[in-house]
Protein backbone atom coordinates (compact mmCIF):
# COMPACT_ATOMS: atom_id res chain seq x y z
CA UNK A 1 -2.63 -6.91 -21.79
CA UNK A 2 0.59 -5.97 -19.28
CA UNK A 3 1.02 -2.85 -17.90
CA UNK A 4 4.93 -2.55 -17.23
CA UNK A 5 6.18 -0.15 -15.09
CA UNK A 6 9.93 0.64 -15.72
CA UNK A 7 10.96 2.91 -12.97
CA UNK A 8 9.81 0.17 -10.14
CA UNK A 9 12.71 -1.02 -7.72
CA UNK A 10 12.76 -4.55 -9.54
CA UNK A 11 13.32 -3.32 -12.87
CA UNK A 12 17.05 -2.48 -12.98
CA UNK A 13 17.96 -5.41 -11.27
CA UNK A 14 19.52 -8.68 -13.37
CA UNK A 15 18.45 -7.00 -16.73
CA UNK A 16 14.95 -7.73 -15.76
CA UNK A 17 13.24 -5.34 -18.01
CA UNK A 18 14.67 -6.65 -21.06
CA UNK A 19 14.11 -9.61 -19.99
CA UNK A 20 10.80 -9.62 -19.82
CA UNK A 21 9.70 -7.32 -22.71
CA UNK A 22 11.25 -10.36 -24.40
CA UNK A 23 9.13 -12.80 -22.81
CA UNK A 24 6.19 -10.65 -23.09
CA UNK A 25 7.30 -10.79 -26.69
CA UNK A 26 7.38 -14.35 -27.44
CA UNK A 27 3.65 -14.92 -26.26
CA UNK A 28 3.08 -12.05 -28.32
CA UNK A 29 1.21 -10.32 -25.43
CA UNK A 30 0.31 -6.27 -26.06
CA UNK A 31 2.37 -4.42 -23.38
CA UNK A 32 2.21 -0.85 -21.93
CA UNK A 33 4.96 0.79 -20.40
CA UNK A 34 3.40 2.87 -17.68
CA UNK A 35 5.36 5.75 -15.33
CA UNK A 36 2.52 7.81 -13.97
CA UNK A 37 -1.28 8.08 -13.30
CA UNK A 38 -1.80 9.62 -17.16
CA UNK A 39 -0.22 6.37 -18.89
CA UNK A 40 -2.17 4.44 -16.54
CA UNK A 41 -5.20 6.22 -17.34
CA UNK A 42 -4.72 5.79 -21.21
CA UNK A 43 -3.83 2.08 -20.23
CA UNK A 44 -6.57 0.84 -18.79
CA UNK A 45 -9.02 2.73 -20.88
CA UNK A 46 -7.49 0.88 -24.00
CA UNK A 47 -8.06 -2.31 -21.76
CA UNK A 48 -11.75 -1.53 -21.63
CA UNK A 49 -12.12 -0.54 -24.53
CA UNK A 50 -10.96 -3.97 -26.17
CA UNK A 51 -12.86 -6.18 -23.43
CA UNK A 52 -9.33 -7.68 -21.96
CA UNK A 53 -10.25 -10.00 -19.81
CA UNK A 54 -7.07 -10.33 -17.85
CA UNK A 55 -4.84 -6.87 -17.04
CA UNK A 56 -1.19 -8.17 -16.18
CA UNK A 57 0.54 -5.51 -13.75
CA UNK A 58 4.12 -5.57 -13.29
CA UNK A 59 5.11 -2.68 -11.10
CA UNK A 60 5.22 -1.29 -7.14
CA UNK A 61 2.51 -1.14 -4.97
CA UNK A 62 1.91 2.45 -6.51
CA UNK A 63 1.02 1.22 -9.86
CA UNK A 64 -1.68 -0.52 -8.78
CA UNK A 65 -2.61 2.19 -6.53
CA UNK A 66 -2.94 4.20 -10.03
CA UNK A 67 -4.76 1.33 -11.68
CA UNK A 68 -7.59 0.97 -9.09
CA UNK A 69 -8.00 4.23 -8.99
CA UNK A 70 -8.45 4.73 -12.36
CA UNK A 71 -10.72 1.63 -12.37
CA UNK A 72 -12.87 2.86 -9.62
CA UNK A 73 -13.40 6.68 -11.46
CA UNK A 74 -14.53 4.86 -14.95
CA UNK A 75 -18.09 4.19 -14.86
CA UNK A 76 -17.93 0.45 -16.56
CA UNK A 77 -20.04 -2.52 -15.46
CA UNK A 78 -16.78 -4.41 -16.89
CA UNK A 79 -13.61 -4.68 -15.45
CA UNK A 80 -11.18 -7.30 -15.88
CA UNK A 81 -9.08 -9.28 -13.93
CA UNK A 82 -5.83 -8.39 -12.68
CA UNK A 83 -2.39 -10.30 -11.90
CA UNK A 84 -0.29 -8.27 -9.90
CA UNK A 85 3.25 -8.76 -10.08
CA UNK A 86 5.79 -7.86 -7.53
CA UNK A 87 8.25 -5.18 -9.63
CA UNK A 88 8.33 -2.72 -6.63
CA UNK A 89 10.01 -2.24 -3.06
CA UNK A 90 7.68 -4.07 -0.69
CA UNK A 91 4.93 -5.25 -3.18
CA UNK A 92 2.23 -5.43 0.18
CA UNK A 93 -0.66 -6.42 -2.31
CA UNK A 94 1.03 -9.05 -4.54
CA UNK A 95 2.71 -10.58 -1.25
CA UNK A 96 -1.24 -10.87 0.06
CA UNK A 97 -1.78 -12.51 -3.39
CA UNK A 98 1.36 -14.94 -3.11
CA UNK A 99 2.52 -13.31 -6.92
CA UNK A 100 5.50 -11.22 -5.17
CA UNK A 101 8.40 -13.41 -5.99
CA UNK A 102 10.20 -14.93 -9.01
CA UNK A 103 8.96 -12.33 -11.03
CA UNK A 104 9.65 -13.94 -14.29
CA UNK A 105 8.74 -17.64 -12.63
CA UNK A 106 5.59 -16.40 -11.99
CA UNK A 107 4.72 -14.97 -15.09
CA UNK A 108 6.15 -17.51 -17.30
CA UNK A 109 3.56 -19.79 -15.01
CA UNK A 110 0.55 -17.33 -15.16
CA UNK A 111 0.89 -17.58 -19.30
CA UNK A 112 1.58 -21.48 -19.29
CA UNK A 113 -0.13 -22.66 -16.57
CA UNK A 114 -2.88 -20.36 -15.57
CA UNK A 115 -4.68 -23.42 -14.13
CA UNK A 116 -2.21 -22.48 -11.06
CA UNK A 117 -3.90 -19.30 -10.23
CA UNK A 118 -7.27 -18.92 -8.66
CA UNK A 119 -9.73 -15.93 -8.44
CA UNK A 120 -9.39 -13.57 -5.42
CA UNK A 121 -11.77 -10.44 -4.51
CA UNK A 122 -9.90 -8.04 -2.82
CA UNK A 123 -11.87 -4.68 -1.66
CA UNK A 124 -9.95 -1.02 -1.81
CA UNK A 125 -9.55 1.45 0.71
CA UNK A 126 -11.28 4.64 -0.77
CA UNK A 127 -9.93 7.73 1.30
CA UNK A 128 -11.49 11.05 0.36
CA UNK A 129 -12.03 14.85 1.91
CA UNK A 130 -14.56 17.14 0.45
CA UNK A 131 -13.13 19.19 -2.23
CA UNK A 132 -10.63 16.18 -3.18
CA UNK A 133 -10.76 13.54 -5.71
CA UNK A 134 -10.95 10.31 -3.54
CA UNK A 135 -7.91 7.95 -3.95
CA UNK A 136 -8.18 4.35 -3.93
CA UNK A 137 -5.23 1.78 -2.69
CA UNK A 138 -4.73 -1.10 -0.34
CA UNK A 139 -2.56 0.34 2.36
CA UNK A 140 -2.21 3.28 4.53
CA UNK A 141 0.23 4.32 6.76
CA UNK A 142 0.34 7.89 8.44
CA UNK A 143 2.23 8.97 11.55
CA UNK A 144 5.46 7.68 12.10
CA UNK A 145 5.40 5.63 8.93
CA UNK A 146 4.60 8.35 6.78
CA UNK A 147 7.06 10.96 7.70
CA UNK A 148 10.12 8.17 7.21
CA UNK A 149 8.72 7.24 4.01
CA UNK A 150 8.67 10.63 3.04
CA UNK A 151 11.92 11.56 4.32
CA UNK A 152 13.32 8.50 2.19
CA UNK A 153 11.72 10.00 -0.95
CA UNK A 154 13.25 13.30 -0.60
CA UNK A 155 16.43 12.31 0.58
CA UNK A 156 17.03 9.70 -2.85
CA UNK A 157 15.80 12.73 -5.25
CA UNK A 158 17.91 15.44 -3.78
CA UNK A 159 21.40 14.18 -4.68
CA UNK A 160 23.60 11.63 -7.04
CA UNK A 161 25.57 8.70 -6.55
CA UNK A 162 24.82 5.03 -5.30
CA UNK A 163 23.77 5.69 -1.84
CA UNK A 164 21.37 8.76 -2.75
CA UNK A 165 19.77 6.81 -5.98
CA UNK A 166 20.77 3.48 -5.65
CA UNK A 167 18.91 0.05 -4.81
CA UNK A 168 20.57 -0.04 -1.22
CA UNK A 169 20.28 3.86 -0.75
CA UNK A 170 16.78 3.71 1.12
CA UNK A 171 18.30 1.61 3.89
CA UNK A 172 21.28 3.31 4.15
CA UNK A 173 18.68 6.43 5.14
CA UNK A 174 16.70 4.07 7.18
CA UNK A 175 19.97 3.77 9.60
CA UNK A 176 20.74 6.97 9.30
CA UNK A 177 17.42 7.89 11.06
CA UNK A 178 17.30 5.24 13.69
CA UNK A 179 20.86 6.58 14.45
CA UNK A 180 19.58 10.19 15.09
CA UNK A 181 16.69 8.41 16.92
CA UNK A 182 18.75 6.74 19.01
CA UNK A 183 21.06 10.13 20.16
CA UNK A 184 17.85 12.39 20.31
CA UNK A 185 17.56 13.69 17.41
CA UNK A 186 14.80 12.08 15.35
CA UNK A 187 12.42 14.75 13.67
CA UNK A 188 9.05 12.96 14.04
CA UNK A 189 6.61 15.48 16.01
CA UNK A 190 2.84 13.36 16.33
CA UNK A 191 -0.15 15.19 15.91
CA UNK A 192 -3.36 15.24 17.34
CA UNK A 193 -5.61 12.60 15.61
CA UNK A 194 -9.40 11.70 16.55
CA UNK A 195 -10.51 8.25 15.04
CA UNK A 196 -13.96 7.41 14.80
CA UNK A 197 -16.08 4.69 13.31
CA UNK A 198 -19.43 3.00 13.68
CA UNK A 199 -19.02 0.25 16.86
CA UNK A 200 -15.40 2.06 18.05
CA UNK A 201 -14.40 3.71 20.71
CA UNK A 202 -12.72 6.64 19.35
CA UNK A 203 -9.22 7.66 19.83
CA UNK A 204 -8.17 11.19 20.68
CA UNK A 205 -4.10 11.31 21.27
CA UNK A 206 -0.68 12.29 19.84
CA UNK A 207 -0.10 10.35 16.81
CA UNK A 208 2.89 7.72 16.93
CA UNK A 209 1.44 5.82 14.10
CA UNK A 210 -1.81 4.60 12.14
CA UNK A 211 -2.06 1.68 9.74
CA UNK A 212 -4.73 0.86 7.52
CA UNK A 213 -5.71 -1.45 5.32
CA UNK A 214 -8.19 -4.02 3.77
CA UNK A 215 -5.60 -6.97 2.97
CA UNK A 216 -5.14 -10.19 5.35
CA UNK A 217 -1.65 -11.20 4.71
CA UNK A 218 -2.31 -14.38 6.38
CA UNK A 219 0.80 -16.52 7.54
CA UNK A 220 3.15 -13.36 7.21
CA UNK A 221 4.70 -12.89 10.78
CA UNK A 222 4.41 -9.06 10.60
CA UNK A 223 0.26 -8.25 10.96
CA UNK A 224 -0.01 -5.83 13.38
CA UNK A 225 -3.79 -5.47 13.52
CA UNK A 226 -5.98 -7.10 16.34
CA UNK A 227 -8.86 -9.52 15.69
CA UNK A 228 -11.83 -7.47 16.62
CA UNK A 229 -14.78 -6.00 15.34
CA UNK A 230 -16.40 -6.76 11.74
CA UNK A 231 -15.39 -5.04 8.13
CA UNK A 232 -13.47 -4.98 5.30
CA UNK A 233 -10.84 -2.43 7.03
CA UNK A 234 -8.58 -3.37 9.61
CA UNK A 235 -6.98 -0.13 11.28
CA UNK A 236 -4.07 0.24 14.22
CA UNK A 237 -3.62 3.35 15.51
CA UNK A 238 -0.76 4.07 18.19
CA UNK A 239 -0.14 7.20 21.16
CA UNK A 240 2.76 8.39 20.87
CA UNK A 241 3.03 8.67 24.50
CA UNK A 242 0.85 4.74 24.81
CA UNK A 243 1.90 2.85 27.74
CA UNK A 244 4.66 -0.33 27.59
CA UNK A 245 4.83 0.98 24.14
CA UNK A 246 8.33 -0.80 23.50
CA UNK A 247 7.57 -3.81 25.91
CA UNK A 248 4.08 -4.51 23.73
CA UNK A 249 6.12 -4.14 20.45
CA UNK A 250 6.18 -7.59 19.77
CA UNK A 251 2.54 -8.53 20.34
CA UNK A 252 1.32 -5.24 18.63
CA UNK A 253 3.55 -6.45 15.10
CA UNK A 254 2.15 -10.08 15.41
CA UNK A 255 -1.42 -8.97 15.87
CA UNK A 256 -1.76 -10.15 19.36
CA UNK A 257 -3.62 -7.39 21.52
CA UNK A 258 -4.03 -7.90 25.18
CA UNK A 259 -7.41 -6.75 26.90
CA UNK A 260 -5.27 -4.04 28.56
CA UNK A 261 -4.38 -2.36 25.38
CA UNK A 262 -7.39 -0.33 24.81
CA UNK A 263 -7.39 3.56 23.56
CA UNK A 264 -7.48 4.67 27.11
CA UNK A 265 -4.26 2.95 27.27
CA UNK A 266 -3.12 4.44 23.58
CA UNK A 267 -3.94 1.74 21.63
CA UNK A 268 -6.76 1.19 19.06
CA UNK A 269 -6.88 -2.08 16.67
CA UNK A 270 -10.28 -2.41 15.08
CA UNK A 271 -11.99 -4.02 11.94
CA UNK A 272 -14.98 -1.92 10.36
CA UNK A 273 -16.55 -0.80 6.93
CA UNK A 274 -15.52 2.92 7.47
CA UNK A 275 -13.48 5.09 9.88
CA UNK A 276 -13.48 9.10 9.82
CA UNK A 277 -10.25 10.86 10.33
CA UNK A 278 -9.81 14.46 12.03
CA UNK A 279 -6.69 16.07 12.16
CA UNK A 280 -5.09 14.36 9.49
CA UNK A 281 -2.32 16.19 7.62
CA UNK A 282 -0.86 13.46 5.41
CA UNK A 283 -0.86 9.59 4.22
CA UNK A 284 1.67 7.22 2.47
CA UNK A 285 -1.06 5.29 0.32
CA UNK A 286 0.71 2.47 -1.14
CA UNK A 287 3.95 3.92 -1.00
CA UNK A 288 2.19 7.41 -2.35
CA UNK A 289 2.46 10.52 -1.05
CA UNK A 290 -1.22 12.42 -0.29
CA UNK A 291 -1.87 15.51 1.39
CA UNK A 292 -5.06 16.65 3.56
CA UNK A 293 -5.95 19.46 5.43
CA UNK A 294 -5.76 18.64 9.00
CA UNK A 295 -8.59 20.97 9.29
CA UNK A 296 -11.16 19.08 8.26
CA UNK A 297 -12.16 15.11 7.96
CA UNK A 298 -10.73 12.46 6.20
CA UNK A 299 -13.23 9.41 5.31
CA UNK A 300 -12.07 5.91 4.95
CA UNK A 301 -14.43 3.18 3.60
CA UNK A 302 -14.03 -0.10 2.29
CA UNK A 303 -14.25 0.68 -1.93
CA UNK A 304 -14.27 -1.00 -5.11
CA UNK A 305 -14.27 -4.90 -4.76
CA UNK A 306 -11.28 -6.34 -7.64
CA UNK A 307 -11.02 -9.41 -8.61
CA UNK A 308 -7.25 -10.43 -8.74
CA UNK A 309 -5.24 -13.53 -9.90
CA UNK A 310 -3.49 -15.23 -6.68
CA UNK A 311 -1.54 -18.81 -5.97
């Protein structure tokens, strides 16, 4: 069964949908299309119902956000596997998978030659506050991060025209920020944060930025997470006012830590099975926006273990 998103980034480009409703067609595969968490809900719950064995997901990193969501509220013993199909922006989860590119290739492959893929487990980050439903993804970004992504999100839906709607209409917003940035006057102000976990030394600063997530992305050039500690959740967290913060830049995006950068110093890179958040306002959570009260804390653990397709 293929859940089909058509609002992601990749669908209006080259005709793809069409394209591969047709495909989807000639295998005579059942296919969903799926826009928001209710259709995904209904979805998947079909999917259980009939004892699919293999859930095909073509969509951004926020369908499957949706999906294991869903999966993780449904109390099943049985849940199938899942090939996840880059149709979004930055597709973080089916780039850890190697299914982000050649969307059709790699679907026409997965239906002829499913010898190709192997099994993966991949665990979810399950983020919750009491009073909330808890949300389940495989990437986190708050700070810094967060308020751009948001920013790009409300600057596409409040106008018309290519460059407010269109494909290249997030980066044109991306240099109009670092522009601002660059003359002073860049919006961004960091809150307090407190970061604590089991084996940590917890962080109290100014925010800059805070990354989170439970995927590897192993060979990608861009891991900005230092090897140390033991869990399923690797977490970077940033002062906004952290020392050599620009000079460290490139070892801090390729993972490499020195000794020296430590929380005293504003920096705090750290594997573990669960982290507790205080003063956390907001998240991007696989390219979704979620809101908190800063007021009270936000718990992180590692979640529901998936099993997923990958090559």
């Amino acid at each position: 069964m293929v859940l089909l998103n058509p609002r992601s980034f990749r669908m209006g480009l080259r005709n793809r949908a069409d394209r591969l409703t047709s495909l989807l067609k000639h295998h005579a595969l059942p296919f969903q299309a799926v826009q928001n968490a209710d259709d995904i809900q209904r979805a998947i719950q079909v999917a259980l119902d009939k004892r699919i064995k293999c859930l095909i997901i073509i969509g951004g990193d926020g369908t499957l956000q949706g999906a294991a969501t869903c999966l993780a509220r449904l109390e099943t013993p049985f849940r199938p596997r899942i090939l996840m199909l880059g149709g979004g922006r930055t597709n973080y989860t089916a780039r850890d998978l190697g299914t982000q590119d050649k969307l059709i290739t790699t679907l026409t492959a997965a239906l002829e030659q499913s010898e190709s893929f192997t099994p993966r487990q991949r665990r979810t980050l399950a983020i919750g506050q009491e009073g909330r439903p808890i949300q389940h993804g495989f990437f986190i970004a708050a700070g810094l991060v967060d308020w751009i992504i948001r920013d790009c999100h409300a600057y596409r839906a409040s106008g018309t025209g290519p460059l407010r709607t269109g494909h290249l209409s997030s980066s044109w917003r991306l240099l109009q920020l670092a522009g601002q940035a660059l003359i002073g006057r860049g919006g961004y102000c960091p809150p307090r944060l407190v970061v604590k976990g089991e084996g940590i030394e917890a962080f109290d600063h100014a925010n800059r930025l805070l990354l989170m997530t439970t995927l590897e992305h192993a060979g990608d050039w861009v891991v900005p997470y230092a090897d140390r500690g033991q869990g399923a959740i690797r977490l970077s967290a940033i002062d906004h006012r952290a020392k050599g913060f620009w000079l460290r830049l490139p070892r801090l995006l390729s993972g490499r830590y020195s000794p020296s950068m430590t929380p005293d110093q504003g920096y705090l890179s750290q594997r573990s099975d669960a982290f507790v958040l205080h003063g956390l306002s907001s998240i991007s959570l696989d390219g979704q926006d979620f809101d908190f009260d800063p007021h009270h804390p936000v718990s992180v653990e590692a979640g529901l273990e998936l099993e997923f397709l990958g090559r």
